[in-house]
C-alpha atoms as a PDB file:
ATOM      1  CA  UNK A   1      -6.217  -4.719 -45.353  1.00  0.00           C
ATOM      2  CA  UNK A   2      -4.790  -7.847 -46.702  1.00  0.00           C
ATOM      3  CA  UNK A   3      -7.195 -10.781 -46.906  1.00  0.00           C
ATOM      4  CA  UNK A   4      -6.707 -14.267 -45.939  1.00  0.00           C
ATOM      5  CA  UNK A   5      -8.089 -17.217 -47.386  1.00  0.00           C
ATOM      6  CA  UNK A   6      -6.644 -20.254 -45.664  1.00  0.00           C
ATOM      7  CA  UNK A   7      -6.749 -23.793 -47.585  1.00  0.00           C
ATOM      8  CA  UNK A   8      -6.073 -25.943 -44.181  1.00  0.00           C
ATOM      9  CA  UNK A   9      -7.330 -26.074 -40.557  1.00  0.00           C
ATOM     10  CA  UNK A  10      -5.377 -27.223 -38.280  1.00  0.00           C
ATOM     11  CA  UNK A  11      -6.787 -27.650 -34.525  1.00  0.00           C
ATOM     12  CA  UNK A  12      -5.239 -27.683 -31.495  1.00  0.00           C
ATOM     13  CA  UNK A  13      -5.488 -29.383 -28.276  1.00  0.00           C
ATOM     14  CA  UNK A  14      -5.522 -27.481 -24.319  1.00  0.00           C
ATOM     15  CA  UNK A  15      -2.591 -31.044 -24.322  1.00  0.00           C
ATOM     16  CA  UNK A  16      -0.977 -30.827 -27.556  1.00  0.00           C
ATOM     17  CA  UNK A  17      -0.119 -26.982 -27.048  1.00  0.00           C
ATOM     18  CA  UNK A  18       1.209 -27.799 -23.682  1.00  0.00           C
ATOM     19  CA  UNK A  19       3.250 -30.851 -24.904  1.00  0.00           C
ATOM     20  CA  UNK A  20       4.420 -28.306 -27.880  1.00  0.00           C
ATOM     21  CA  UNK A  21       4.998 -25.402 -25.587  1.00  0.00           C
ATOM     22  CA  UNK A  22       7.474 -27.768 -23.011  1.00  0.00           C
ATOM     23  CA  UNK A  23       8.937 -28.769 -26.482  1.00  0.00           C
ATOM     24  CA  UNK A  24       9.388 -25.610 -27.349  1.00  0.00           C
ATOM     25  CA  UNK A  25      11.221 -25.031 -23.714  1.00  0.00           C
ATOM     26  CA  UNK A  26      13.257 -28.433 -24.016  1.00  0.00           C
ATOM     27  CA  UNK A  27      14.864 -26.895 -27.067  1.00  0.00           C
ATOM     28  CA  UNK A  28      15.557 -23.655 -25.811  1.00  0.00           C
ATOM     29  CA  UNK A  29      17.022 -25.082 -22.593  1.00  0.00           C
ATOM     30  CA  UNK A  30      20.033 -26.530 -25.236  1.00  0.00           C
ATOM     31  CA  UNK A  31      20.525 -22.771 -26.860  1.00  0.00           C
ATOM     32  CA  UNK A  32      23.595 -21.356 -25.941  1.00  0.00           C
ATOM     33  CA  UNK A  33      23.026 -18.454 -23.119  1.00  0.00           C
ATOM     34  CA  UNK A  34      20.173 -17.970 -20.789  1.00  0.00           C
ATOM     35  CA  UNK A  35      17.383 -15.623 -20.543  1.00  0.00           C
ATOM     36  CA  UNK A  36      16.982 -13.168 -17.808  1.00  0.00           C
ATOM     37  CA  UNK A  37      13.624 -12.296 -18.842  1.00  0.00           C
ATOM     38  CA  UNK A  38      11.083 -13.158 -21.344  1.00  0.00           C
ATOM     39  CA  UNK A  39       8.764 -11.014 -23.181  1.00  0.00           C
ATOM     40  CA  UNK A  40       5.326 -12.296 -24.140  1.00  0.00           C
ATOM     41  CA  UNK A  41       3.536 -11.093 -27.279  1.00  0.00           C
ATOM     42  CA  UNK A  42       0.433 -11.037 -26.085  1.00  0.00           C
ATOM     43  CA  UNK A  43      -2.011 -12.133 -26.129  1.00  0.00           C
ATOM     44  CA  UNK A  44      -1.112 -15.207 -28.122  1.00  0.00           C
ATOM     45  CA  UNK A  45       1.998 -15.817 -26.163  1.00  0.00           C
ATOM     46  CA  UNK A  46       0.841 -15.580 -22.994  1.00  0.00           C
ATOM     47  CA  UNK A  47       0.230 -19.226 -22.515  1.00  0.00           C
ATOM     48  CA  UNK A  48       3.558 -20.513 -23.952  1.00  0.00           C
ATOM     49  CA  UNK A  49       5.651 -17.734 -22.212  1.00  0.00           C
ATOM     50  CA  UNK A  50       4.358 -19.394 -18.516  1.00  0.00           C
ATOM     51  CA  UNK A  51       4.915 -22.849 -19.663  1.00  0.00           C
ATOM     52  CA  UNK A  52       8.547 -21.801 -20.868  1.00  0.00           C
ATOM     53  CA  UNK A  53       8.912 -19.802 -18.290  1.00  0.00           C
ATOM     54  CA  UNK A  54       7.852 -22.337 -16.127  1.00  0.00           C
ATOM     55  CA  UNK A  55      10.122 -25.191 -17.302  1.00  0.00           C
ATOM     56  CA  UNK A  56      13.339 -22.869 -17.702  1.00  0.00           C
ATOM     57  CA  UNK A  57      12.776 -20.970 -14.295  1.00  0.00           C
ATOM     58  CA  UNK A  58      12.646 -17.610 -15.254  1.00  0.00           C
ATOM     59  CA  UNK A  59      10.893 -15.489 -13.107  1.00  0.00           C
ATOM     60  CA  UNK A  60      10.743 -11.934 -15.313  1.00  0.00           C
ATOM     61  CA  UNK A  61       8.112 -11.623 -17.868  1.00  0.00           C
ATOM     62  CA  UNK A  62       6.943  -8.970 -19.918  1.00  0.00           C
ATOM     63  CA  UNK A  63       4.580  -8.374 -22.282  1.00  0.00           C
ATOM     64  CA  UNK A  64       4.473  -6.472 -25.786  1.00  0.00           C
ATOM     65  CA  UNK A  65       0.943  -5.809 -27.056  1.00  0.00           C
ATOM     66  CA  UNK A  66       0.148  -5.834 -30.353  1.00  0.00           C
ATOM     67  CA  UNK A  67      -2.702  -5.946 -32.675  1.00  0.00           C
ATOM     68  CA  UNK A  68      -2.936  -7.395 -36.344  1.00  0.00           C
ATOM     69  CA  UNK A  69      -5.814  -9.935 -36.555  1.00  0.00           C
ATOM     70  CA  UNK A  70      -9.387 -10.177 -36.067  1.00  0.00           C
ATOM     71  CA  UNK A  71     -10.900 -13.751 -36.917  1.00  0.00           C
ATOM     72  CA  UNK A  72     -11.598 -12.715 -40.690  1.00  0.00           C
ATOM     73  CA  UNK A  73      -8.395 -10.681 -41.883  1.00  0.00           C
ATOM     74  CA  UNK A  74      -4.880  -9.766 -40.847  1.00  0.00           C
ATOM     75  CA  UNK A  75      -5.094  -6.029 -41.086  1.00  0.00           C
ATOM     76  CA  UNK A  76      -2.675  -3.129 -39.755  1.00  0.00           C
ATOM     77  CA  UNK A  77      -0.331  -3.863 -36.721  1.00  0.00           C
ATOM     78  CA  UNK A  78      -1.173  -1.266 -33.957  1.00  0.00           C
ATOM     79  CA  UNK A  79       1.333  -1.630 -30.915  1.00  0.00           C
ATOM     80  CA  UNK A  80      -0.940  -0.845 -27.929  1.00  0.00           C
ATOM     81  CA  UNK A  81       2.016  -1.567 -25.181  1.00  0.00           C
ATOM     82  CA  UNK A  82       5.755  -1.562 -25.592  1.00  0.00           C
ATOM     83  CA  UNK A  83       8.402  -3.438 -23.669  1.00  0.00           C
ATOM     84  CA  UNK A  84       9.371  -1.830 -20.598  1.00  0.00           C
ATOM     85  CA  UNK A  85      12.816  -0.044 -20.146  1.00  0.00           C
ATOM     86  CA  UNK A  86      14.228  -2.169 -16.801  1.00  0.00           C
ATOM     87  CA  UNK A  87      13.735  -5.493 -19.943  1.00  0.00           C
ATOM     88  CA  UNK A  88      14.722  -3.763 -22.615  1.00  0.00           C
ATOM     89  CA  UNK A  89      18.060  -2.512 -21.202  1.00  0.00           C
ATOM     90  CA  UNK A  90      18.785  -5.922 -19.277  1.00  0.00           C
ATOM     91  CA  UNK A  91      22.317  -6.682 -19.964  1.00  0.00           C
ATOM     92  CA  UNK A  92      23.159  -2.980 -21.264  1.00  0.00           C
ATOM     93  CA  UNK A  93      19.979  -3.162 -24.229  1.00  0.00           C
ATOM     94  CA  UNK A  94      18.523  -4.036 -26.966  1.00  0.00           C
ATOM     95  CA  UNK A  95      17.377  -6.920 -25.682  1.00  0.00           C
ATOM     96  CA  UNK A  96      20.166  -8.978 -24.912  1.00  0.00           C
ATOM     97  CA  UNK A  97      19.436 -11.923 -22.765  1.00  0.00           C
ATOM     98  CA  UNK A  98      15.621 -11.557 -23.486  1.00  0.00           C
ATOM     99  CA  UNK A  99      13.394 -14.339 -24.984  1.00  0.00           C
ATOM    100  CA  UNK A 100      10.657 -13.608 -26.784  1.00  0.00           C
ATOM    101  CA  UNK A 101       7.922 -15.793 -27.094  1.00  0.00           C
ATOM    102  CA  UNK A 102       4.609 -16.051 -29.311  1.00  0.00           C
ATOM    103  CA  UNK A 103       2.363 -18.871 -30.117  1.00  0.00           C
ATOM    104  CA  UNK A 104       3.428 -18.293 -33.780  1.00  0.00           C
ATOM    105  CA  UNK A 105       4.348 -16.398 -36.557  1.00  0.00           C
ATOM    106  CA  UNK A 106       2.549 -15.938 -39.979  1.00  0.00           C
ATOM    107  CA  UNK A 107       3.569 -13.297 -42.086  1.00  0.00           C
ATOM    108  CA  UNK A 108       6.444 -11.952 -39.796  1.00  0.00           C
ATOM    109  CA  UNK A 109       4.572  -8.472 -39.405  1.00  0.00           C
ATOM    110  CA  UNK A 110       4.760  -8.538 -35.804  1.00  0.00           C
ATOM    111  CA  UNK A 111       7.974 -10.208 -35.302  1.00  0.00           C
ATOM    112  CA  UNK A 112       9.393  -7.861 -37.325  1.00  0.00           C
ATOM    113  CA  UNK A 113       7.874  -4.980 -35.134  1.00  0.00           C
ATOM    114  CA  UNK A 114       8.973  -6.487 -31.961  1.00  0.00           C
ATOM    115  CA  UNK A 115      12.498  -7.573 -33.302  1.00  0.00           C
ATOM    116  CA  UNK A 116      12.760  -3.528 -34.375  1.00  0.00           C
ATOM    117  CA  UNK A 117      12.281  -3.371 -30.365  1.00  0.00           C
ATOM    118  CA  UNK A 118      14.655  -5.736 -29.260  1.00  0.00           C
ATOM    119  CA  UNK A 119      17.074  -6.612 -31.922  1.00  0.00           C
ATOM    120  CA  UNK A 120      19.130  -8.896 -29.692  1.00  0.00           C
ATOM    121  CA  UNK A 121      16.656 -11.107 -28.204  1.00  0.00           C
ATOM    122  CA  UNK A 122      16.223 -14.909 -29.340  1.00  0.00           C
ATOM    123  CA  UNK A 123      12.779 -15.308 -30.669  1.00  0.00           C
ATOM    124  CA  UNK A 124      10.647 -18.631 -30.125  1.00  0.00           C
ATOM    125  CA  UNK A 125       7.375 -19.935 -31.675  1.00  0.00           C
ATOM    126  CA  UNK A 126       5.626 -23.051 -31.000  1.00  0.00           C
ATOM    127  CA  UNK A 127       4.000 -22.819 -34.738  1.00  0.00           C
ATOM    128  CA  UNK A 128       6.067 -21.164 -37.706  1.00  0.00           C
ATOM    129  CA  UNK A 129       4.656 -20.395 -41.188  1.00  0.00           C
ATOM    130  CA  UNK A 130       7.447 -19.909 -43.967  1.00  0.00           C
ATOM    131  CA  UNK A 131       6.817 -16.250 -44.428  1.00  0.00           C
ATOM    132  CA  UNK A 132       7.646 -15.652 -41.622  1.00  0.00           C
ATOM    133  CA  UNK A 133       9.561 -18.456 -40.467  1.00  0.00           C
ATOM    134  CA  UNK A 134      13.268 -16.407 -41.050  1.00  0.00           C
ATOM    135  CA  UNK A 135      12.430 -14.218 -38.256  1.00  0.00           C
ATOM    136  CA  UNK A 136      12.056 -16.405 -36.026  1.00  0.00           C
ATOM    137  CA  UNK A 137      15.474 -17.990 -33.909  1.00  0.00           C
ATOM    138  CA  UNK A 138      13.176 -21.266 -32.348  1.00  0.00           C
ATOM    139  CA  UNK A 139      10.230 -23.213 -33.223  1.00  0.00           C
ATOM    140  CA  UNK A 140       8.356 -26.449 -32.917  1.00  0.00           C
ATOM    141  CA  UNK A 141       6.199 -27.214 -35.889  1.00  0.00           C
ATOM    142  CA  UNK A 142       6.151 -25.762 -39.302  1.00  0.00           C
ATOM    143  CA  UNK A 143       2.685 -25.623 -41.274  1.00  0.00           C
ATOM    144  CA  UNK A 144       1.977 -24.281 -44.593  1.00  0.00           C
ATOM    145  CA  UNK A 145       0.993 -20.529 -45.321  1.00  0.00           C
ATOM    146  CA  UNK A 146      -2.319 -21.493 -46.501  1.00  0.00           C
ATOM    147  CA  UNK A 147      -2.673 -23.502 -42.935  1.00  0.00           C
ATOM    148  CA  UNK A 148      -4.937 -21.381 -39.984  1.00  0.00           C
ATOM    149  CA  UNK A 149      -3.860 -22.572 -36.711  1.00  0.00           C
ATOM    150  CA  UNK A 150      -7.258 -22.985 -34.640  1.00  0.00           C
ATOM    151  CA  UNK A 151      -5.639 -22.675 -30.632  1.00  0.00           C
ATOM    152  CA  UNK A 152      -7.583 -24.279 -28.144  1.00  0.00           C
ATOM    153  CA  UNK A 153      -8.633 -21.209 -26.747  1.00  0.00           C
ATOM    154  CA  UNK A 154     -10.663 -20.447 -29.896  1.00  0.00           C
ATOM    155  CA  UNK A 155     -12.139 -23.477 -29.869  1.00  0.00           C
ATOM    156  CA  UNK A 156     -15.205 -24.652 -27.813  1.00  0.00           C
ATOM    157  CA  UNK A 157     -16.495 -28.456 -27.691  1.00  0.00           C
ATOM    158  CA  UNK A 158     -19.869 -29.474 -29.783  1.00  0.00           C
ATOM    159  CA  UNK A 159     -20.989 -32.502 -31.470  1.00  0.00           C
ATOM    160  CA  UNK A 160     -19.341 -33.466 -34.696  1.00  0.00           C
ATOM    161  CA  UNK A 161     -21.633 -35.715 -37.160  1.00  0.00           C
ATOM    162  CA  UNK A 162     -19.360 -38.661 -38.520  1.00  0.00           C
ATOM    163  CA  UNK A 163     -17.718 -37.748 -41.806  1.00  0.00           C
ATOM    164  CA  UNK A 164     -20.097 -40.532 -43.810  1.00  0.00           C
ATOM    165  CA  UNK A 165     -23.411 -39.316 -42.374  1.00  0.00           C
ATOM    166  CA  UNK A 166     -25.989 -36.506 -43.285  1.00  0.00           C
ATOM    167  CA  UNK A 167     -28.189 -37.336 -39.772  1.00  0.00           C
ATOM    168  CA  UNK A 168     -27.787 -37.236 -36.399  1.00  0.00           C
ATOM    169  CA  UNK A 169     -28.515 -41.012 -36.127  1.00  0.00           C
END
């Protein structure tokens, strides 16, 4: 298992991920085609697949399930659920008129896993780190490799001590 040892946090807001996930919709309304479908790589692109979904109109979602991180390390990629055949042959197969959507992509494992799936879907992030940032066809916001994205539904609120002060004062 490969180790990760990011440099950078970077949190985000339940409000910033929904202003980046309509962003993320805005600029795949201007792509050229539309999407019959969208497949959701779950479980991390559950939440921007319904606010894309949501925005564009598309009534057809999927999911792919698949498995590469725990909260320490990004180890193996186990596919626990494929994309269903009715999606997968939408517009005579492959993919074709499918958007995929994940909440990002790091090293491109599982992009490349679900792209082996569905070769000619258009693939869209809301976060993109430059590994694996060529295998992906739309994103919002670029952050460095060293950079671990904390999502707000990792996060839970608690007191913060200002940055100057030992005490509780």
């Amino acid at each position: 298992m490969e180790e990760h040892h990011p440099q950078h946090g970077f949190s985000v807001s339940w409000e910033q991920f929904h202003r980046d996930a309509r962003a993320l919709a805005w600029r795949l309304k201007d792509e050229e085609g539309s999407w019959d479908a969208i497949v959701s790589i779950t479980r991390g692109g559950l939440v921007p697949a319904a606010v894309v979904a949501r925005e564009l109109g598309i009534r057809l979602i999927e999911t792919v399930c698949v498995a590469s991180y725990d909260y320490e390390k990004q180890g193996d990629l186990s596919v626990l659920k494929t994309v269903g055949d009715p999606v997968v042959n939408i517009r005579g197969g492959e993919g074709e008129g499918v958007l995929i959507v994940d909440d990002l992509v790091d090293t491109g494992k599982t992009a490349k896993a679900v792209r082996a799936m569905l070769p000619k879907a258009h693939f869209a992030t809301v976060y993109a780190k430059p590994e694996g940032r060529p295998l992906v066809d739309t994103f919002i916001t670029e952050v460095s490799q060293d950079t671990w994205i904390f999502l707000p539904w990792d996060l839970g609120l608690q007191f913060t001590p200002p940055i100057g002060s030992d005490s509780i004062a």
